[in-house]
C-alpha atoms as a PDB file:
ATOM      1  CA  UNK A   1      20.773   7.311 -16.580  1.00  0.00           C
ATOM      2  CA  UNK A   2      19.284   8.523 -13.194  1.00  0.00           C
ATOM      3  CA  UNK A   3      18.666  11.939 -12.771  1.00  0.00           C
ATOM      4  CA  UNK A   4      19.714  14.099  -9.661  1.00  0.00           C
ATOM      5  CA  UNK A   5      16.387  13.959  -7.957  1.00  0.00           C
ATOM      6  CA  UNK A   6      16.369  10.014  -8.685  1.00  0.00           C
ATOM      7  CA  UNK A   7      19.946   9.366  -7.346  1.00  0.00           C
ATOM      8  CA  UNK A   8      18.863  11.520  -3.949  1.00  0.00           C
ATOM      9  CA  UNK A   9      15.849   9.540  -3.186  1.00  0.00           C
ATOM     10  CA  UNK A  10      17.582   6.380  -3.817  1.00  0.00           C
ATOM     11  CA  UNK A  11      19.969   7.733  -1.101  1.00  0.00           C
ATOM     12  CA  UNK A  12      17.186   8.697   0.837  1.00  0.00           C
ATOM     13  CA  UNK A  13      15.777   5.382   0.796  1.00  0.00           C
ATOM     14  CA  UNK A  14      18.266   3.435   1.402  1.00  0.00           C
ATOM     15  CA  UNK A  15      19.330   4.446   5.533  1.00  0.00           C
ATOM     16  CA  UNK A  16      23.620   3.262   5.837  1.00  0.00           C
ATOM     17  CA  UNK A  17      24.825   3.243   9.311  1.00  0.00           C
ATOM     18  CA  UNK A  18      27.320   6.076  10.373  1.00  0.00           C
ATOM     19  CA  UNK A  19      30.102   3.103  11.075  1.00  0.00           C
ATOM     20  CA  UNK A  20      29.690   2.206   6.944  1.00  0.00           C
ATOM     21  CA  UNK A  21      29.168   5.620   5.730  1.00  0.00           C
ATOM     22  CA  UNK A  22      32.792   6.107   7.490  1.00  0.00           C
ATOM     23  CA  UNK A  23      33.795   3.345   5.652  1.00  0.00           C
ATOM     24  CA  UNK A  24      32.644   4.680   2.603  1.00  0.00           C
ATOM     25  CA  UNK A  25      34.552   8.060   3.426  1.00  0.00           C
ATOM     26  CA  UNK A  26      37.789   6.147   4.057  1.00  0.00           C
ATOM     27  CA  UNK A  27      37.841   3.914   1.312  1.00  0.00           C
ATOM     28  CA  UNK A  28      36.925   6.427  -1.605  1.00  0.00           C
ATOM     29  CA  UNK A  29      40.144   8.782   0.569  1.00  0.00           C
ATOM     30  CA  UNK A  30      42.510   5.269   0.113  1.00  0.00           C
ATOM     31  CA  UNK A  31      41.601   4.470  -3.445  1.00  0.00           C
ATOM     32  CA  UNK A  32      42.494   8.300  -4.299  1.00  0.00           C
ATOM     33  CA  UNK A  33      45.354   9.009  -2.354  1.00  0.00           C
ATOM     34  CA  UNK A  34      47.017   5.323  -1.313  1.00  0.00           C
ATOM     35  CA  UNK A  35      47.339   3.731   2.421  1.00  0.00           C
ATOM     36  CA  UNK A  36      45.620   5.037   5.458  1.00  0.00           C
ATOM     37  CA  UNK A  37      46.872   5.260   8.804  1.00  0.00           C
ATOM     38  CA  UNK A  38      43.878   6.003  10.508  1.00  0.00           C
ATOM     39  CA  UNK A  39      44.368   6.030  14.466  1.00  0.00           C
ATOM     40  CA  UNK A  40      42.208   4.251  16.794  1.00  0.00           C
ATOM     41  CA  UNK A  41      39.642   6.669  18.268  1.00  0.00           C
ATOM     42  CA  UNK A  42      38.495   3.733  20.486  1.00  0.00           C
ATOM     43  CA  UNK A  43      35.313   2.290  19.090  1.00  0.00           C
ATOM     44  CA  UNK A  44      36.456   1.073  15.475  1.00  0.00           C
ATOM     45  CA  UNK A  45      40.070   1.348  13.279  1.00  0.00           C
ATOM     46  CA  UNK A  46      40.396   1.786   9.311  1.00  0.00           C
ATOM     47  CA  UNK A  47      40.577  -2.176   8.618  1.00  0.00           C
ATOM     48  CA  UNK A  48      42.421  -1.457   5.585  1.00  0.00           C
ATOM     49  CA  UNK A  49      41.002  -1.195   1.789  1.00  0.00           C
ATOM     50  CA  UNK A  50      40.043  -4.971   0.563  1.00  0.00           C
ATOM     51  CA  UNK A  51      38.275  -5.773   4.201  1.00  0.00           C
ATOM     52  CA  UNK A  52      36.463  -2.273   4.048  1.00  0.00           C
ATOM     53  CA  UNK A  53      35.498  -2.756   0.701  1.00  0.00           C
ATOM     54  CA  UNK A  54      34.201  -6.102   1.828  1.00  0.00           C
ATOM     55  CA  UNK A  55      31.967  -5.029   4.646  1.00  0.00           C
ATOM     56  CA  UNK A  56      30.556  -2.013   2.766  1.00  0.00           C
ATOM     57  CA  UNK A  57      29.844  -4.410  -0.094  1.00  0.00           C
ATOM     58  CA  UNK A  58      27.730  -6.541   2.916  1.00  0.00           C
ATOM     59  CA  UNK A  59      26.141  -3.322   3.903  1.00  0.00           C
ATOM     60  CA  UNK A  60      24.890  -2.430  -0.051  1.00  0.00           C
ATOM     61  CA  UNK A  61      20.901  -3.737  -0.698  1.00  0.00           C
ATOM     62  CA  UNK A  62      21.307  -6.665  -3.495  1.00  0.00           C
ATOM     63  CA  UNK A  63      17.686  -6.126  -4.833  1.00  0.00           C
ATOM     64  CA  UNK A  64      16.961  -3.834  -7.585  1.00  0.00           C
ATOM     65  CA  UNK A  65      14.527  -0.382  -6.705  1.00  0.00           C
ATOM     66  CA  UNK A  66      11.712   0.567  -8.117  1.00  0.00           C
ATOM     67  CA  UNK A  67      11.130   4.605  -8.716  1.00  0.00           C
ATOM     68  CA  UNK A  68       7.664   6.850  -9.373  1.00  0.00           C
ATOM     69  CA  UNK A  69       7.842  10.506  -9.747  1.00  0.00           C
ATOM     70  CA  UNK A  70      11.426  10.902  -8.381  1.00  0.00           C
ATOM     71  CA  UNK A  71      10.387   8.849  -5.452  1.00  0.00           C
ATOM     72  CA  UNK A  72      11.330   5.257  -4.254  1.00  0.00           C
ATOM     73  CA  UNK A  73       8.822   3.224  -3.732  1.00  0.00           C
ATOM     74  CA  UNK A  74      10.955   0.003  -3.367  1.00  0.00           C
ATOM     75  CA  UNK A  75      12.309  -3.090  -4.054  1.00  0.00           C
ATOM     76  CA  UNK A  76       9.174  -5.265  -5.473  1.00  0.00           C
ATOM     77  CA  UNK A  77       7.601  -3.744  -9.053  1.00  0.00           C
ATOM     78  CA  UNK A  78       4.270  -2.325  -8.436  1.00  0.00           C
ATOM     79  CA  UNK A  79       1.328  -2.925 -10.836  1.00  0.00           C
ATOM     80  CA  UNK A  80       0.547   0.768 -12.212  1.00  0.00           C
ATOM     81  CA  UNK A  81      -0.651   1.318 -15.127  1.00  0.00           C
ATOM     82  CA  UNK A  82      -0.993   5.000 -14.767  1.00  0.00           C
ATOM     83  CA  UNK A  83       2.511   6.152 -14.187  1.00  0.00           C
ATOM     84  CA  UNK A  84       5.928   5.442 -15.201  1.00  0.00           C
ATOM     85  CA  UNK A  85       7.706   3.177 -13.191  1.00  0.00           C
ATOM     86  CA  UNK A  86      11.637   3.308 -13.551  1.00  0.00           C
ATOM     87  CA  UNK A  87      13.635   0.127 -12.329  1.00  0.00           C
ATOM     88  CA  UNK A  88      16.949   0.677 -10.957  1.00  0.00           C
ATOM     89  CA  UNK A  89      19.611  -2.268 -10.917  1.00  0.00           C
ATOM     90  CA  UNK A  90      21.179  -2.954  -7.643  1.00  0.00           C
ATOM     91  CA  UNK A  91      24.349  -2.264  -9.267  1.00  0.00           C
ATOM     92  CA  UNK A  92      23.344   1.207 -10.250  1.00  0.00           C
ATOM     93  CA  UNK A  93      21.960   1.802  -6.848  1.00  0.00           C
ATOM     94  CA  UNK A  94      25.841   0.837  -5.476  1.00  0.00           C
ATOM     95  CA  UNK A  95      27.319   3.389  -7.621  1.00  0.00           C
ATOM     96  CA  UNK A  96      24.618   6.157  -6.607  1.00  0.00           C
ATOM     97  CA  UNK A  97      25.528   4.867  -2.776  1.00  0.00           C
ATOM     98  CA  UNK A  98      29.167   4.878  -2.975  1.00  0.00           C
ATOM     99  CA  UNK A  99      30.495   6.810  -6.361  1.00  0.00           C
ATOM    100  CA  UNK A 100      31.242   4.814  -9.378  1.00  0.00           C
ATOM    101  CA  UNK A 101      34.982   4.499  -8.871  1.00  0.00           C
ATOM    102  CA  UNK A 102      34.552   2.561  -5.284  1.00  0.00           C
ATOM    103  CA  UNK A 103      31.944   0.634  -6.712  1.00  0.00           C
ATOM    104  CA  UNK A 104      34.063  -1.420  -9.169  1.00  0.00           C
ATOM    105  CA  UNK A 105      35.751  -2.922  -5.662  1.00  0.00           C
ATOM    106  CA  UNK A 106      32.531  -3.016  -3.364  1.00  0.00           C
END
């Protein structure tokens, strides 16, 4: 189990662009509460659950993170022998990104 400080640098790390973290925001709202109709502000629409979950799924990193002292130090495991050096699945790092519930779709 991460703990807080672990799950914020992980989030920290890992930069999502505003378009996906809107995504993100839509999605979880549509899995809670049903159907969205979003309305077209112009530059991008809601493209409905399964496609959003698709291109937020695109956006996630697929390699696993490597974490020293509460800090992410990335995705290739480092060769200390002085510290302690906490891998973190890329499926764990999905659920930190996007909340555990979403993640089961993304």
């Amino acid at each position: 189990m991460l703990t807080r400080a672990q799950a914020n640098a992980i989030r920290e790390h890992v930069a999502l662009d505003e378009p996906i973290r809107r995504l993100i925001s839509l999605a979880t709202t549509d899995l809670y509460h049903g159907p969205l109709a979003v309305e077209d502000d112009g530059d991008d629409t809601y493209p409905g659950f399964p496609a959003a979950c698709r291109m937020i799924g695109e956006a996630m990193p697929r390699s696993d993170l490597y974490i020293v002292d509460d800090e992410v130090i990335g995705d290739v495991e480092p060769l200390l022998d002085d510290c302690e050096v906490t891998c973190v699945d890329s499926r764990l790092v999905v659920r930190v990104l996007v909340g555990s519930e979403l993640a089961r779709y993304v």
